[in-house]
C-alpha atoms as a PDB file:
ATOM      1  CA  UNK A   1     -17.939  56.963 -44.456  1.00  0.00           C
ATOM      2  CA  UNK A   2     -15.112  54.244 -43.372  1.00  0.00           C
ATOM      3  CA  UNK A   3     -12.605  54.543 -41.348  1.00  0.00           C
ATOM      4  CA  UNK A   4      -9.633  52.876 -42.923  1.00  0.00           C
ATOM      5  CA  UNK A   5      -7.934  50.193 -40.855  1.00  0.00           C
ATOM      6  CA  UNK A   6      -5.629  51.357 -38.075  1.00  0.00           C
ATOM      7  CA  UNK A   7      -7.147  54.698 -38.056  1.00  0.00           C
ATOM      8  CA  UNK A   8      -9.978  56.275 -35.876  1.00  0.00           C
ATOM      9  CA  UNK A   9     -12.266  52.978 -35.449  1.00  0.00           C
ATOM     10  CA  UNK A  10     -10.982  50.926 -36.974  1.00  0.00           C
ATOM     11  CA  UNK A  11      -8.585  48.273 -35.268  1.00  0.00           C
ATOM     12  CA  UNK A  12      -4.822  46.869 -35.723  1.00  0.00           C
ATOM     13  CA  UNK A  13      -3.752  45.120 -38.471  1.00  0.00           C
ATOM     14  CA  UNK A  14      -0.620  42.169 -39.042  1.00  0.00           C
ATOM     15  CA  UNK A  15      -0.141  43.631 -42.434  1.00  0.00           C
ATOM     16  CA  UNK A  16       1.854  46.055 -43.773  1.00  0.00           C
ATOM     17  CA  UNK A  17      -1.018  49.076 -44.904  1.00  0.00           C
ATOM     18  CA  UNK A  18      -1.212  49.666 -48.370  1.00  0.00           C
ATOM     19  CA  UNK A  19      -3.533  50.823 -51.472  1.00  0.00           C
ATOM     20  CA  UNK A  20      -4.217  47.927 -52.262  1.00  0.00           C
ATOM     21  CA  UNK A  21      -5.102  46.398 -49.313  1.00  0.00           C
ATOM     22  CA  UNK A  22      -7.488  49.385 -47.952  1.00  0.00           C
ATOM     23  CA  UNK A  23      -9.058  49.105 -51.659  1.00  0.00           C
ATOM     24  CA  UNK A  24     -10.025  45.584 -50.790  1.00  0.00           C
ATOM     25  CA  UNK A  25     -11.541  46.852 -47.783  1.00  0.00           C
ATOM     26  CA  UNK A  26     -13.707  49.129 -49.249  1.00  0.00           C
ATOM     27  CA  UNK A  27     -15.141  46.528 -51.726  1.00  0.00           C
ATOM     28  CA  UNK A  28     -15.177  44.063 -49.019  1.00  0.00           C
ATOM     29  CA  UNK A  29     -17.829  46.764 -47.594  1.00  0.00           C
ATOM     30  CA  UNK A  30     -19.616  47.349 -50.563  1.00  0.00           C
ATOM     31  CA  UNK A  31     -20.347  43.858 -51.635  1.00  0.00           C
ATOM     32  CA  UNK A  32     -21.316  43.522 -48.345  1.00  0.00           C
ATOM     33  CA  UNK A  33     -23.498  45.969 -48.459  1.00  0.00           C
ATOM     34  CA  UNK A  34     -24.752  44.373 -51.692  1.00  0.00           C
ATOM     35  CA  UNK A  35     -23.497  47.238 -53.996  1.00  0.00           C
ATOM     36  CA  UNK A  36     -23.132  46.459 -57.507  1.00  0.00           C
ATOM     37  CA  UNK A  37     -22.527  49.833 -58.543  1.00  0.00           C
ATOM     38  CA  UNK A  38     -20.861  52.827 -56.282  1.00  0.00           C
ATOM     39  CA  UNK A  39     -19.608  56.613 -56.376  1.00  0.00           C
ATOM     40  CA  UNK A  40     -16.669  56.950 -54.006  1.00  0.00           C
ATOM     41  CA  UNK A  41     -15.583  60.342 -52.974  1.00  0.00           C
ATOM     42  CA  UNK A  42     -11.479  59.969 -51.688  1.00  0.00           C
ATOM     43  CA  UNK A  43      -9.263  62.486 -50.083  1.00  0.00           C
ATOM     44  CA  UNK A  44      -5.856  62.195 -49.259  1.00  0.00           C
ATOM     45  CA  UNK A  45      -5.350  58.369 -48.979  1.00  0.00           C
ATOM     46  CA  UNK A  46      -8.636  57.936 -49.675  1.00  0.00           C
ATOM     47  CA  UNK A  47      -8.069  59.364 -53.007  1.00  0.00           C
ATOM     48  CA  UNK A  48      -5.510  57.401 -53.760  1.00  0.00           C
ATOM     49  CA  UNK A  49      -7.438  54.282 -52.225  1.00  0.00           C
ATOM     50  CA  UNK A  50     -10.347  55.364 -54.885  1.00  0.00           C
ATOM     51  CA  UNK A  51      -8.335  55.741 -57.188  1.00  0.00           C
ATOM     52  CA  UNK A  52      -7.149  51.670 -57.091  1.00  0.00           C
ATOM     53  CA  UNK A  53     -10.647  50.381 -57.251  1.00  0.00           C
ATOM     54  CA  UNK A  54     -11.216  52.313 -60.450  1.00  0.00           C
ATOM     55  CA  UNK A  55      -8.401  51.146 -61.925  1.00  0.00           C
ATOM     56  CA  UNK A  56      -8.379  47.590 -60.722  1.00  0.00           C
ATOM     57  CA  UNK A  57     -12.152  47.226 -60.866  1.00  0.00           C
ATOM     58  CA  UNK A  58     -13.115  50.002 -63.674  1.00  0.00           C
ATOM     59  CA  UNK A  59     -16.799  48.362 -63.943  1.00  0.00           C
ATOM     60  CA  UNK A  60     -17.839  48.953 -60.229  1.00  0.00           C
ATOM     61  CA  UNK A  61     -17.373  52.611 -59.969  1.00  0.00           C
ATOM     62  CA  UNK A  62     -19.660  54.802 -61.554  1.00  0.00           C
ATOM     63  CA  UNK A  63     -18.286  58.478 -60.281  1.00  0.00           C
ATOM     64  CA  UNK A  64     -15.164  59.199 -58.956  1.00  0.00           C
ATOM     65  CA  UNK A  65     -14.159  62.396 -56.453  1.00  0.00           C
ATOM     66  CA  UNK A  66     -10.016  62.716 -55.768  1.00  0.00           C
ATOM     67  CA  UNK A  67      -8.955  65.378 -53.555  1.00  0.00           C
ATOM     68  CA  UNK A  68      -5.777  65.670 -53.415  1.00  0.00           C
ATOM     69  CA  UNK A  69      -4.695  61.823 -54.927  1.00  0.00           C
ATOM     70  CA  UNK A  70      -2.275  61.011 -56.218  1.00  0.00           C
ATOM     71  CA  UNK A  71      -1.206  58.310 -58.854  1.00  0.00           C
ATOM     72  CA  UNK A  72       2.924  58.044 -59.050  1.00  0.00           C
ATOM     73  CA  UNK A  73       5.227  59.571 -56.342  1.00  0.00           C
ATOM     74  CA  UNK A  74       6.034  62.130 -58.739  1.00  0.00           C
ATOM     75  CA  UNK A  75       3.147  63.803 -57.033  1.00  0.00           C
ATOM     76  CA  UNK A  76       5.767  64.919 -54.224  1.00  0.00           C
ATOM     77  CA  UNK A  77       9.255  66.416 -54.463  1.00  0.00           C
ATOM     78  CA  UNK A  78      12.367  64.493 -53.422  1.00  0.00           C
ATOM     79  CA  UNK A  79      12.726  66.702 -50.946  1.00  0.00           C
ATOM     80  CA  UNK A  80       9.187  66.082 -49.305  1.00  0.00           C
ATOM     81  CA  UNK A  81       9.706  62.018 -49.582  1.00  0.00           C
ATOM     82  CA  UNK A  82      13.137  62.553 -48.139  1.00  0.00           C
ATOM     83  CA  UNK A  83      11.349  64.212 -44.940  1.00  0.00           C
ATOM     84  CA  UNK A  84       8.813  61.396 -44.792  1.00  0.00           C
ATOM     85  CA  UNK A  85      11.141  58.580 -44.690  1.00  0.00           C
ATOM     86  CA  UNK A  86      13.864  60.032 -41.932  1.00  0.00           C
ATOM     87  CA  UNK A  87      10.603  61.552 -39.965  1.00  0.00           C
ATOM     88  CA  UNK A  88      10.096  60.700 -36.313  1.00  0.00           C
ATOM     89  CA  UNK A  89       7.044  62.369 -34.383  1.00  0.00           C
ATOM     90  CA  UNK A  90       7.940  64.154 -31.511  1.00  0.00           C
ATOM     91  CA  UNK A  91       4.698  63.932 -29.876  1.00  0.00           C
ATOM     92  CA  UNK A  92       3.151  66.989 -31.321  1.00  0.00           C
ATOM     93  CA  UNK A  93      -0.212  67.900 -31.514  1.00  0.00           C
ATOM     94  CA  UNK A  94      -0.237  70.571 -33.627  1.00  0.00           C
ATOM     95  CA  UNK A  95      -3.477  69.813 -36.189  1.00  0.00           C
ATOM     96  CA  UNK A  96      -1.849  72.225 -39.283  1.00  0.00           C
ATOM     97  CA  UNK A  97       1.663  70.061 -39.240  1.00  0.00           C
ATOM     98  CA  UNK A  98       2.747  67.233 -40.392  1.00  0.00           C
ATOM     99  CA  UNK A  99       0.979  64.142 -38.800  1.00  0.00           C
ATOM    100  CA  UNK A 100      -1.972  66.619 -38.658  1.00  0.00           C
ATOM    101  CA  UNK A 101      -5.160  65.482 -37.992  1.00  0.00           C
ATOM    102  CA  UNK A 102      -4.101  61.906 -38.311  1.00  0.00           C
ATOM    103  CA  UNK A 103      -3.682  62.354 -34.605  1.00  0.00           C
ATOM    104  CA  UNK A 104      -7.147  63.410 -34.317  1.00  0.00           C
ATOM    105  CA  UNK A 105      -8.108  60.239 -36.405  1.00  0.00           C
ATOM    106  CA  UNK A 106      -6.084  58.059 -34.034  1.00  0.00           C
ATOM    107  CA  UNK A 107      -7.446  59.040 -31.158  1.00  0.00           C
ATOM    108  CA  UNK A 108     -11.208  58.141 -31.867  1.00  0.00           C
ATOM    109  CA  UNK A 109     -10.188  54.989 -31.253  1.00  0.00           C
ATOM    110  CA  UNK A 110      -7.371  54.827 -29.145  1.00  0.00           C
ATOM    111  CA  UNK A 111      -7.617  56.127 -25.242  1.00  0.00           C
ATOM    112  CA  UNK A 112      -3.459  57.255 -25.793  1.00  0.00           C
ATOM    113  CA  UNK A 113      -1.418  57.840 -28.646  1.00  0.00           C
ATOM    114  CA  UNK A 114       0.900  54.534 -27.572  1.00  0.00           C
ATOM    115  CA  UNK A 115       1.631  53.032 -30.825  1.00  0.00           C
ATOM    116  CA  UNK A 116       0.919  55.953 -33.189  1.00  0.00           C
ATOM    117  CA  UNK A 117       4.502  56.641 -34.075  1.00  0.00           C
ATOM    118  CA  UNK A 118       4.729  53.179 -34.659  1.00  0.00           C
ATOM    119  CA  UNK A 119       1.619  53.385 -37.091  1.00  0.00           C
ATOM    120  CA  UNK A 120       3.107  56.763 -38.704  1.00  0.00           C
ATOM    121  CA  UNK A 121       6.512  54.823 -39.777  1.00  0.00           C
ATOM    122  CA  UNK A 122       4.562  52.121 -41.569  1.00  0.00           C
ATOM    123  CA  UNK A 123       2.219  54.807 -43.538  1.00  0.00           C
ATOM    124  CA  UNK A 124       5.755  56.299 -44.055  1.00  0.00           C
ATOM    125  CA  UNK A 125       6.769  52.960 -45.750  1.00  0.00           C
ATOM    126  CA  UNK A 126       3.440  53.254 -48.076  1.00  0.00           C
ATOM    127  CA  UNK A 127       3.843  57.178 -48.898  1.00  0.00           C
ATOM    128  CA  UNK A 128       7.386  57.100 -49.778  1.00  0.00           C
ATOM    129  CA  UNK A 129       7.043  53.672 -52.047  1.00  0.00           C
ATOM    130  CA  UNK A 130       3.593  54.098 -53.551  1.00  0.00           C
ATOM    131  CA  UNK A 131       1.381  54.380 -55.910  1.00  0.00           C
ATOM    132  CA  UNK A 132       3.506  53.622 -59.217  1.00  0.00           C
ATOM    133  CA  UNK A 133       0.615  53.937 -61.737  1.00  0.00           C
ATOM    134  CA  UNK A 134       1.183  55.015 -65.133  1.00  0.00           C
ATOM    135  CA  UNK A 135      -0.643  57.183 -67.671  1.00  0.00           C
ATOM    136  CA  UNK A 136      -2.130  53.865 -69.249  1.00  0.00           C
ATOM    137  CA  UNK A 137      -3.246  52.578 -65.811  1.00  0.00           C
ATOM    138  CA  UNK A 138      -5.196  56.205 -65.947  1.00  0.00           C
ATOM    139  CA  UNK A 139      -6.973  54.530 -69.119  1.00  0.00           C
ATOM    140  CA  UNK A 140      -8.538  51.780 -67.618  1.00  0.00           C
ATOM    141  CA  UNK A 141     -10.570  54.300 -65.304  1.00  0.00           C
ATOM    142  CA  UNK A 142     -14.296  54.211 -66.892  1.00  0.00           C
ATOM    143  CA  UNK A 143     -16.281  56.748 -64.163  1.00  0.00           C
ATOM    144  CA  UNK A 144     -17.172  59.658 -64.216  1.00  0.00           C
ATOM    145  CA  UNK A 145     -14.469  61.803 -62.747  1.00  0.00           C
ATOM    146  CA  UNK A 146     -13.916  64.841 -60.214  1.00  0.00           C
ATOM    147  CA  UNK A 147      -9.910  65.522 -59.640  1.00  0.00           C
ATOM    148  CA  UNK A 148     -10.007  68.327 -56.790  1.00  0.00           C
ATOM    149  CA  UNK A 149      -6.347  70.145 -55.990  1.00  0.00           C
ATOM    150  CA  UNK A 150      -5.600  73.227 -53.719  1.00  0.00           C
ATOM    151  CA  UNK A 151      -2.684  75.733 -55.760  1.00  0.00           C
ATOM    152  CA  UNK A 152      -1.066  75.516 -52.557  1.00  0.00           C
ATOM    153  CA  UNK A 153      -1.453  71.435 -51.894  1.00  0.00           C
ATOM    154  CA  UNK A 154       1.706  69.744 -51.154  1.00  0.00           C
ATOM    155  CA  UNK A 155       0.676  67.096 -54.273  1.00  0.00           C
ATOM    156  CA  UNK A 156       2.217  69.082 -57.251  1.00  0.00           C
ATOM    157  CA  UNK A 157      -0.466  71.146 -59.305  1.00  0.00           C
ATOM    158  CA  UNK A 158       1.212  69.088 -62.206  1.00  0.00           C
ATOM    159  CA  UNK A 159       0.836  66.568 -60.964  1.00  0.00           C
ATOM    160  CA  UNK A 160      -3.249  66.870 -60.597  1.00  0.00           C
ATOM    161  CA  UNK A 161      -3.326  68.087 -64.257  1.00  0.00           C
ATOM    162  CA  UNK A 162      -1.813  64.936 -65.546  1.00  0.00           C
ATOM    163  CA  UNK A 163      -4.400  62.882 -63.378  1.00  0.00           C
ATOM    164  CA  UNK A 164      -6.833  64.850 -64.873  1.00  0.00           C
ATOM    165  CA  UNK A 165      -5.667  64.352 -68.526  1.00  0.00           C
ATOM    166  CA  UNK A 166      -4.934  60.579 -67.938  1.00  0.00           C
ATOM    167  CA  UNK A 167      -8.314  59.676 -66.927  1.00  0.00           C
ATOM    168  CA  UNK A 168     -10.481  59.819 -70.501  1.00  0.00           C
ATOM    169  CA  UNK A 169     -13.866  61.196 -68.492  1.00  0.00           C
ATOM    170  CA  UNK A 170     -12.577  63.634 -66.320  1.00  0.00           C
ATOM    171  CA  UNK A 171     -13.065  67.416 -64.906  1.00  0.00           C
ATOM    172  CA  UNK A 172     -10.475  69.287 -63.057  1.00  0.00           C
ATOM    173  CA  UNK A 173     -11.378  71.785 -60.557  1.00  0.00           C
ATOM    174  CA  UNK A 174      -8.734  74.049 -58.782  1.00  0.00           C
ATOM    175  CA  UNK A 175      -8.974  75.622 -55.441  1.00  0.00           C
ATOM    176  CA  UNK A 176      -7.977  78.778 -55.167  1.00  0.00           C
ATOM    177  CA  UNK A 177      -5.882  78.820 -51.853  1.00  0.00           C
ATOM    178  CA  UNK A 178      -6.210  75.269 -51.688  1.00  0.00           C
ATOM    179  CA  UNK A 179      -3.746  73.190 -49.122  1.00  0.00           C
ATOM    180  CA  UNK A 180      -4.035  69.807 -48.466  1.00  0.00           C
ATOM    181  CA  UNK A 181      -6.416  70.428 -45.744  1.00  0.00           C
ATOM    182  CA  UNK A 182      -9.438  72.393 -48.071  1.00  0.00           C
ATOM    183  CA  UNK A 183     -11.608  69.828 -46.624  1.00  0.00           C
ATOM    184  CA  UNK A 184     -11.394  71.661 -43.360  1.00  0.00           C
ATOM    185  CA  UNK A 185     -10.645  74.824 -44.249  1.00  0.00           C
ATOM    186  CA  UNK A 186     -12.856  75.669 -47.359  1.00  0.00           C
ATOM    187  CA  UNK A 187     -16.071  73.256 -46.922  1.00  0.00           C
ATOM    188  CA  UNK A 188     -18.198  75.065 -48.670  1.00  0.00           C
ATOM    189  CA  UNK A 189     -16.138  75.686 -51.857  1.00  0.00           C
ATOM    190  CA  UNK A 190     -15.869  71.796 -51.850  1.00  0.00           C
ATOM    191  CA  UNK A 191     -19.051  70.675 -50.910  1.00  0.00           C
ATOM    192  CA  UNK A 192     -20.802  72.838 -53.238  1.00  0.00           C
ATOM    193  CA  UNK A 193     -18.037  71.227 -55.808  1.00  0.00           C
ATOM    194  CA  UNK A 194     -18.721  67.908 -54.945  1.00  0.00           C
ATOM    195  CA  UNK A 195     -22.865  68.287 -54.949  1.00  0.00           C
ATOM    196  CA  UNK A 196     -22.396  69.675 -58.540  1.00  0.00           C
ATOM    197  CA  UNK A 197     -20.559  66.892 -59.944  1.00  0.00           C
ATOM    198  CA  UNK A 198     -22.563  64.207 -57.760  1.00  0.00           C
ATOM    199  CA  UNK A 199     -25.668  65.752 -58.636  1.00  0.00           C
ATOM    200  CA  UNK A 200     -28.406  63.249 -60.987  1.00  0.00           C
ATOM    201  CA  UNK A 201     -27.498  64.516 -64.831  1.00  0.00           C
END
């Protein structure tokens, strides 16, 4: 598993974050790693992160899992992106609000949160402006394909469906219940989810 820049591990960065520059990480890695070939299981950012190798490099991805992705900002309401642009953290450490467990994620490698809310403005600058795919970007995607979405997940059910539709080899699975922390909350409906799809055919 990686730890994207800036978060848990991982150190600083000059550059403004974005998809497509945390998708270059991750096939920095992999070639690295002398991969040819890889599945890559994304939630949250990391979906979204996935979801930008498969389109930009459709050939080195061979099964795809998105929980919770999303490919336009009409995955959120106006009302949501409106809250993430004007949002400053208070200091909270509440793990079920808004910045969550990014905290968490922060702090495995950081001894203080100094320069988190810093950090959370320039995500804010990536969430609120990105992805723009289209449906035809969707096309190019040749794996395999898992979209996972909670009926309760602050990316729009819609939203997921159309993923799911755009992408020609894809299955959708719903989580009954489902927020945008199922991960957490509902392992075992995901993993056994994930381990079916993943599984050798």
């Amino acid at each position: 598993a990686i730890d994207r820049r800036e978060l848990g591990r991982s150190g600083p960065s000059p550059e403004q974050i974005s998809y497509e520059l945390m998708a270059a990480d991750v096939l920095a890695l992999a070639i690295h790693l002398g991969l040819s070939k890889v599945a890559i299981v994304g939630s949250s950012d990391g979906g979204t992160t996935a979801l930008t190798i498969a389109i930009e490099k459709p050939d080195f991805v061979d099964q795809l899992v998105l929980l919770g992705a999303s490919y336009s900002l009409d995955a959120y309401s106006e009302e949501m992106l409106s809250f993430i642009r004007t949002y400053e953290w208070d200091g909270s450490m509440k793990r079920d609000v808004y910045p969550g467990m990014m905290i968490e994620h922060y702090l495995k490698g950081h001894d203080t949160l100094e320069g988190f809310g810093e950090l959370l403005k320039e995500m804010s600058v990536m969430w609120t402006t990105t992805p723009n795919y289209t449906a035809g970007d969707l096309q190019q995607v040749e794996a395999r394909t898992l979209v996972i979405n909670g009926d309760r997940q602050d990316t729009r059910l819609e939203h997921a469906v159309a993923l799911f539709r755009g992408i020609p080899n894809a299955q959708l699975f719903v989580v009954p219940g489902g927020t945008h922390y199922s991960l957490q909350k509902q392992p075992e409906t995901i993993n056994r989810a994930l381990m079916t799809f993943l599984a050798p055919k």
